[in-house]
PDB file of N, CA and C in Angstrom:
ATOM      1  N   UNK A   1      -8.904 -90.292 -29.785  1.00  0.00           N
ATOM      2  CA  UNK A   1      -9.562 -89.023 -29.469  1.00  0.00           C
ATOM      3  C   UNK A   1      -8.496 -87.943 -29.333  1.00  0.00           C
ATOM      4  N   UNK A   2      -8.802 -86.755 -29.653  1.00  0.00           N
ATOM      5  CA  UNK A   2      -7.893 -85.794 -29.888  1.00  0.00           C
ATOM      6  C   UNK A   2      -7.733 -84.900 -28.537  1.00  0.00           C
ATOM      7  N   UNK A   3      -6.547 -84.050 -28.183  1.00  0.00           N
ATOM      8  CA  UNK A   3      -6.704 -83.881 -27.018  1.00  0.00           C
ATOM      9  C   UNK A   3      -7.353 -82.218 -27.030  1.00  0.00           C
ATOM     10  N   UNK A   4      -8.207 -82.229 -26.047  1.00  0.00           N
ATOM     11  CA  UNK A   4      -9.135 -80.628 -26.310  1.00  0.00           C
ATOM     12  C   UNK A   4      -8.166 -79.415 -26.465  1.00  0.00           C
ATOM     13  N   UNK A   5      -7.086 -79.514 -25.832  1.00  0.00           N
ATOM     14  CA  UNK A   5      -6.168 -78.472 -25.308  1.00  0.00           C
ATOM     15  C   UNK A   5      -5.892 -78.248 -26.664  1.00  0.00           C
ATOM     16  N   UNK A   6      -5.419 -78.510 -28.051  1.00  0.00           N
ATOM     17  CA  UNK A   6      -5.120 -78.664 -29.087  1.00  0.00           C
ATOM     18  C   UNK A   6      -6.027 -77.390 -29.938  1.00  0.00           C
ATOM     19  N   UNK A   7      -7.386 -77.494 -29.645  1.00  0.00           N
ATOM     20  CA  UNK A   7      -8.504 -76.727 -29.962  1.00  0.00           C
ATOM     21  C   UNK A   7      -8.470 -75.566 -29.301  1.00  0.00           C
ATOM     22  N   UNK A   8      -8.542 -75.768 -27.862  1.00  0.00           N
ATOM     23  CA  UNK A   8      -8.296 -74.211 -27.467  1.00  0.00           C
ATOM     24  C   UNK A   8      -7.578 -72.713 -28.041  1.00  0.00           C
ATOM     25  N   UNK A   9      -8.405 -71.462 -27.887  1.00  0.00           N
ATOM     26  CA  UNK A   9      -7.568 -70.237 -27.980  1.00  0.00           C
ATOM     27  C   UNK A   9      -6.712 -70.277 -27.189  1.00  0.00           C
ATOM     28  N   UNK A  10      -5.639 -69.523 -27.348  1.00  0.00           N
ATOM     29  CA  UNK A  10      -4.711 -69.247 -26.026  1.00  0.00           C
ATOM     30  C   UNK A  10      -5.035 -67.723 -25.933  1.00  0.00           C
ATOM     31  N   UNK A  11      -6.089 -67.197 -26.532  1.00  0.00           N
ATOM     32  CA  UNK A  11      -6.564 -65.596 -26.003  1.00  0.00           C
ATOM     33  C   UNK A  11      -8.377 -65.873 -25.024  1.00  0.00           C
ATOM     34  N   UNK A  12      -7.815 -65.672 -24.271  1.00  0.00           N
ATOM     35  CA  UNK A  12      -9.389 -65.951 -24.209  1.00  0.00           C
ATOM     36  C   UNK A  12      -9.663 -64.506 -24.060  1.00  0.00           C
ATOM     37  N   UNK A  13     -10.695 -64.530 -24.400  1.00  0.00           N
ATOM     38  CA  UNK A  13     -11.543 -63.113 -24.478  1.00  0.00           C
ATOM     39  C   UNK A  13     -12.223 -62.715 -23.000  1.00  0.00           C
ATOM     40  N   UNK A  14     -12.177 -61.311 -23.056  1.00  0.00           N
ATOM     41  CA  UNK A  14     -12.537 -61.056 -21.600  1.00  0.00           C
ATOM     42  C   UNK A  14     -13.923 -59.947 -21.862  1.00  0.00           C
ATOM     43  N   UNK A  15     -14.287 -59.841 -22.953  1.00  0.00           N
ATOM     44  CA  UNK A  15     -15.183 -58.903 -23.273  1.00  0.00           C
ATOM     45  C   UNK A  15     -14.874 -57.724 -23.361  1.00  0.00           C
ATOM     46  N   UNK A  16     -13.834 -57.209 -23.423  1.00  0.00           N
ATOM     47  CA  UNK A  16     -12.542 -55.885 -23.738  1.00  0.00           C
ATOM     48  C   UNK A  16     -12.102 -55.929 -25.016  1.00  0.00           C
ATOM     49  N   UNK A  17     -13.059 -55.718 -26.468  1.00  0.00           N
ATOM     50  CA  UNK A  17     -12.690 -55.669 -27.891  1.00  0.00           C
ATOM     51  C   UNK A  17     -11.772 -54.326 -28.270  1.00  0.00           C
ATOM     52  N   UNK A  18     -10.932 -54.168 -27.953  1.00  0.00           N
ATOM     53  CA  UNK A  18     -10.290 -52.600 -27.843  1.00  0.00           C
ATOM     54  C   UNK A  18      -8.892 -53.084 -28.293  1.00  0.00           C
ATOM     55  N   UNK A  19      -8.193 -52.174 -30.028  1.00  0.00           N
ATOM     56  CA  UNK A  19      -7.061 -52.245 -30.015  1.00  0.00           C
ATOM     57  C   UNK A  19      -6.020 -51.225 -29.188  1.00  0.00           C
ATOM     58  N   UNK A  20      -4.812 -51.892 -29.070  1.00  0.00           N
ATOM     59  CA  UNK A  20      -4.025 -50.867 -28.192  1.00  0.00           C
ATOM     60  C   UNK A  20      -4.049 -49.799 -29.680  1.00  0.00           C
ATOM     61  N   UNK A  21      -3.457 -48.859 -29.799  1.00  0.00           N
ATOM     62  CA  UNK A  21      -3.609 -47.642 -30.875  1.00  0.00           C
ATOM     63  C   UNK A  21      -2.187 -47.713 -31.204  1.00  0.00           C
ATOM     64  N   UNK A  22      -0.861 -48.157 -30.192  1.00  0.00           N
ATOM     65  CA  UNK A  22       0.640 -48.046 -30.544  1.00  0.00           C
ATOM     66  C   UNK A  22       0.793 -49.202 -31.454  1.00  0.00           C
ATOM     67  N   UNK A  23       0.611 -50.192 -30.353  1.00  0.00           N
ATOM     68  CA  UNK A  23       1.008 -51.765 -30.413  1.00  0.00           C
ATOM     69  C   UNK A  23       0.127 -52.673 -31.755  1.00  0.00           C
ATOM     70  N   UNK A  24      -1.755 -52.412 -31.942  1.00  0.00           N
ATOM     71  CA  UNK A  24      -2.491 -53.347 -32.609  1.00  0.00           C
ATOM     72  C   UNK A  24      -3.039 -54.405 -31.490  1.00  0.00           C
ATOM     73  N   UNK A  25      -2.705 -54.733 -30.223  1.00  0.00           N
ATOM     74  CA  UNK A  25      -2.950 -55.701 -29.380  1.00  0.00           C
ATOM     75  C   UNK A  25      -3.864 -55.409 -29.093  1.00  0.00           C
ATOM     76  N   UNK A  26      -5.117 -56.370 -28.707  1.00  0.00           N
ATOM     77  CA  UNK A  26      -6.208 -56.454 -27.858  1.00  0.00           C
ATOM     78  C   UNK A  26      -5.927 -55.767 -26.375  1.00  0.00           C
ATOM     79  N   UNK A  27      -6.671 -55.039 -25.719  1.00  0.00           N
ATOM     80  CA  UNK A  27      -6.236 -54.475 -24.931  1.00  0.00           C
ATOM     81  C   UNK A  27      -7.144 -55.497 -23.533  1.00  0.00           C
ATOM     82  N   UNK A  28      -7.862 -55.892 -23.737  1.00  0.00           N
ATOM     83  CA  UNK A  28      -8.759 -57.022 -23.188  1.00  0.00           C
ATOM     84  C   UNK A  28      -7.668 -58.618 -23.057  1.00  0.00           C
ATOM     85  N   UNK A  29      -7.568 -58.937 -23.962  1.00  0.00           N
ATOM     86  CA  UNK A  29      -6.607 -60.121 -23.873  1.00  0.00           C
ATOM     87  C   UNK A  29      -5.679 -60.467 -24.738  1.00  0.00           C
ATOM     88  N   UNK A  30      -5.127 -59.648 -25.350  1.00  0.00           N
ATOM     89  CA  UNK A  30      -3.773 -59.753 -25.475  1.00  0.00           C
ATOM     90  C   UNK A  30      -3.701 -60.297 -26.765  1.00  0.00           C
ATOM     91  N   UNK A  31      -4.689 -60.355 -27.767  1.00  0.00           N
ATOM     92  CA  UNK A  31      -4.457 -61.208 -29.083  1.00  0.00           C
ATOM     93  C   UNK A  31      -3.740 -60.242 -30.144  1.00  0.00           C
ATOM     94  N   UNK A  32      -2.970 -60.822 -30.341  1.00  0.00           N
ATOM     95  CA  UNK A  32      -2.137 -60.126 -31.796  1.00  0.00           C
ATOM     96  C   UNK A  32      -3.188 -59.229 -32.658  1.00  0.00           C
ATOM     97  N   UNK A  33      -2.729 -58.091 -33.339  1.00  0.00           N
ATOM     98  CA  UNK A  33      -3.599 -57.637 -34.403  1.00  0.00           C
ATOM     99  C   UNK A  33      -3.755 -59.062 -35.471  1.00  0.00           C
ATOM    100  N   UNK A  34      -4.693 -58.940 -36.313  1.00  0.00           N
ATOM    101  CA  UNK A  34      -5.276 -59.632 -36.940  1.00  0.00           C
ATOM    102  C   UNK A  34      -4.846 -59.443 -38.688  1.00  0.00           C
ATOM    103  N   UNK A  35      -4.129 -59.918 -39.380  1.00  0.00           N
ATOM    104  CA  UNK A  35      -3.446 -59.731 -40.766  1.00  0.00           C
ATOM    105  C   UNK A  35      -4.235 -59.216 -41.549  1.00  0.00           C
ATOM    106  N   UNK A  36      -3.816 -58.435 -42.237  1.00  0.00           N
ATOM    107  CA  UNK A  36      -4.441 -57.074 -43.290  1.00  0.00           C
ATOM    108  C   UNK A  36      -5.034 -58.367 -44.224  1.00  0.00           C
ATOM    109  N   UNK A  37      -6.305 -57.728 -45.025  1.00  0.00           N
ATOM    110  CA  UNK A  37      -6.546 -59.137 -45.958  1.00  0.00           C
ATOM    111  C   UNK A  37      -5.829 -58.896 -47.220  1.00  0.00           C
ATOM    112  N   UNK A  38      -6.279 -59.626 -48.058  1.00  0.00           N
ATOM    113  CA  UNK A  38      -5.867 -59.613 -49.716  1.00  0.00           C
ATOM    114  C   UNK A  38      -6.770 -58.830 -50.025  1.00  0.00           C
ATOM    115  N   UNK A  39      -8.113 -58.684 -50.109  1.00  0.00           N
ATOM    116  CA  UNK A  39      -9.180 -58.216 -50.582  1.00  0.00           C
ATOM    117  C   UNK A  39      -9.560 -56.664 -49.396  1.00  0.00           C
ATOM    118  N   UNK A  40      -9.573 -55.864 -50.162  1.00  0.00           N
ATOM    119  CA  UNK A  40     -10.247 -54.361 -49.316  1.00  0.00           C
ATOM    120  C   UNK A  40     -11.229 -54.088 -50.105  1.00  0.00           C
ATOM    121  N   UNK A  41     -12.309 -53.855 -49.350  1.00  0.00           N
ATOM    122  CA  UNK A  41     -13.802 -53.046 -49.995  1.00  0.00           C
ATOM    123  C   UNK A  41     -13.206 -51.432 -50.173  1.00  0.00           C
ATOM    124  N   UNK A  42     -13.925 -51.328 -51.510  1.00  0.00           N
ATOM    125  CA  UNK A  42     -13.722 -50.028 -52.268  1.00  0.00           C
ATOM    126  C   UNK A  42     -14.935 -49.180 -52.120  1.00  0.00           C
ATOM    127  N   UNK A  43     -14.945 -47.985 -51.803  1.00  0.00           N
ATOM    128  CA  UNK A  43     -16.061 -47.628 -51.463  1.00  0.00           C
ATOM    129  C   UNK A  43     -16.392 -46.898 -52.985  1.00  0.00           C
ATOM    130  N   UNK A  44     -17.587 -46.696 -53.810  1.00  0.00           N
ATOM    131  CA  UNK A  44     -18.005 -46.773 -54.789  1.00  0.00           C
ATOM    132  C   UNK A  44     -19.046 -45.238 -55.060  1.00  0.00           C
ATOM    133  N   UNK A  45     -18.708 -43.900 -55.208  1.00  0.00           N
ATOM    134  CA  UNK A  45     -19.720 -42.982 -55.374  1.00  0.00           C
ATOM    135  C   UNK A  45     -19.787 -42.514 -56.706  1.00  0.00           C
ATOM    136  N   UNK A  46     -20.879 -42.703 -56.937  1.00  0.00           N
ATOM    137  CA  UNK A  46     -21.634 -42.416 -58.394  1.00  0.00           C
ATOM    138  C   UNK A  46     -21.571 -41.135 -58.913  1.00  0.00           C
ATOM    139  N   UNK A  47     -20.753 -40.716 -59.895  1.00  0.00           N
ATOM    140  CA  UNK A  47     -20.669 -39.381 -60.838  1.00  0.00           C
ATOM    141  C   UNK A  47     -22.165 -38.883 -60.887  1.00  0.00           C
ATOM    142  N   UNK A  48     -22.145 -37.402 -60.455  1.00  0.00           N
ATOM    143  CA  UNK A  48     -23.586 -36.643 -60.246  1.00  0.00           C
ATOM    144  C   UNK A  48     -23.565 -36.253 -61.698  1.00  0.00           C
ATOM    145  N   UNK A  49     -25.329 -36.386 -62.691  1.00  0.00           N
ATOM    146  CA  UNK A  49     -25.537 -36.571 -63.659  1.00  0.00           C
ATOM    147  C   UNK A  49     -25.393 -35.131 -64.135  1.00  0.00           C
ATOM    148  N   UNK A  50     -24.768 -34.658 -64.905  1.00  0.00           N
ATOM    149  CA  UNK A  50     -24.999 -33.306 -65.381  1.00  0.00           C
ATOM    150  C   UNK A  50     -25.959 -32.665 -65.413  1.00  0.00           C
ATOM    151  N   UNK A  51     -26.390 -31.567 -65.601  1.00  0.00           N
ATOM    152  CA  UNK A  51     -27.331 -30.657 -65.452  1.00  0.00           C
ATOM    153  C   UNK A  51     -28.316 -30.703 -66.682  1.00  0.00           C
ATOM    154  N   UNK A  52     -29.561 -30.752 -66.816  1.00  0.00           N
ATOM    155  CA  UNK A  52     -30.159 -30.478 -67.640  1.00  0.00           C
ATOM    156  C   UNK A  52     -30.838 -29.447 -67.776  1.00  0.00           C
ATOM    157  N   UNK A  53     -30.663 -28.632 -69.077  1.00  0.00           N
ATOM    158  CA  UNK A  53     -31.384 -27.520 -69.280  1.00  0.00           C
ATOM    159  C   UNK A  53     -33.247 -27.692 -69.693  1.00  0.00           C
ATOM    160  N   UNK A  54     -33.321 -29.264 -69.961  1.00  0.00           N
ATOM    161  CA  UNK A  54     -34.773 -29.834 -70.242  1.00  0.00           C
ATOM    162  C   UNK A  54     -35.886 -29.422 -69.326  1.00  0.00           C
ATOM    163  N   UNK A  55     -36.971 -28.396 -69.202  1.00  0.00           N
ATOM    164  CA  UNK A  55     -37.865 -28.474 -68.437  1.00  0.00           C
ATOM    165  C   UNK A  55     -38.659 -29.739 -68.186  1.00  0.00           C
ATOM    166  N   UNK A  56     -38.863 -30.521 -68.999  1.00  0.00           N
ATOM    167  CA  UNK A  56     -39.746 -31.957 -68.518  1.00  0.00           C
ATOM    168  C   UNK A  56     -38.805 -32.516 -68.010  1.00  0.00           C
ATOM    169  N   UNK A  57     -37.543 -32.915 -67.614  1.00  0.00           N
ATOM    170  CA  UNK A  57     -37.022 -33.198 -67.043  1.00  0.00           C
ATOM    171  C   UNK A  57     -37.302 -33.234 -65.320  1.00  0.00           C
ATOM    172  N   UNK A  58     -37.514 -34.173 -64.541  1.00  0.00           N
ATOM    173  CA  UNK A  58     -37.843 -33.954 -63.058  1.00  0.00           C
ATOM    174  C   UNK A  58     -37.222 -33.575 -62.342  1.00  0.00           C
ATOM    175  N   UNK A  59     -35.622 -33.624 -62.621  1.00  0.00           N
ATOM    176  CA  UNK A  59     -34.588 -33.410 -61.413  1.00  0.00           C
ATOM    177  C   UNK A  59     -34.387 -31.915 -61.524  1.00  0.00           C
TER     178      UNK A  59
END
């Protein structure tokens, strides 16, 4: 059997989710900032369609 202590965080959380703003540290318990990923979401806005001079046109 494995020993529990092994499993444990050594941050325990105190309900204080707050980075320090200098440091990156949890300001609640002390956990290291958390490593930048490989992957960043790109935020994606759609080219506004040119103008149409078409009256049946709806827009």
């Amino acid at each position: 059997m494995a020993n529990d202590m092994d499993n444990e965080d050594p941050y325990i959380c105190v309900g204080i989710c707050m980075a320090d703003p200098d440091s990156g540290y949890c300001l609640g318990c002390g956990r290291p900032p958390l490593e930048s990923p490989d992957v960043v979401a790109e935020i994606v806005v759609p080219a506004p369609k040119p103008a149409s001079n078409d009256p049946d046109d709806p827009e």
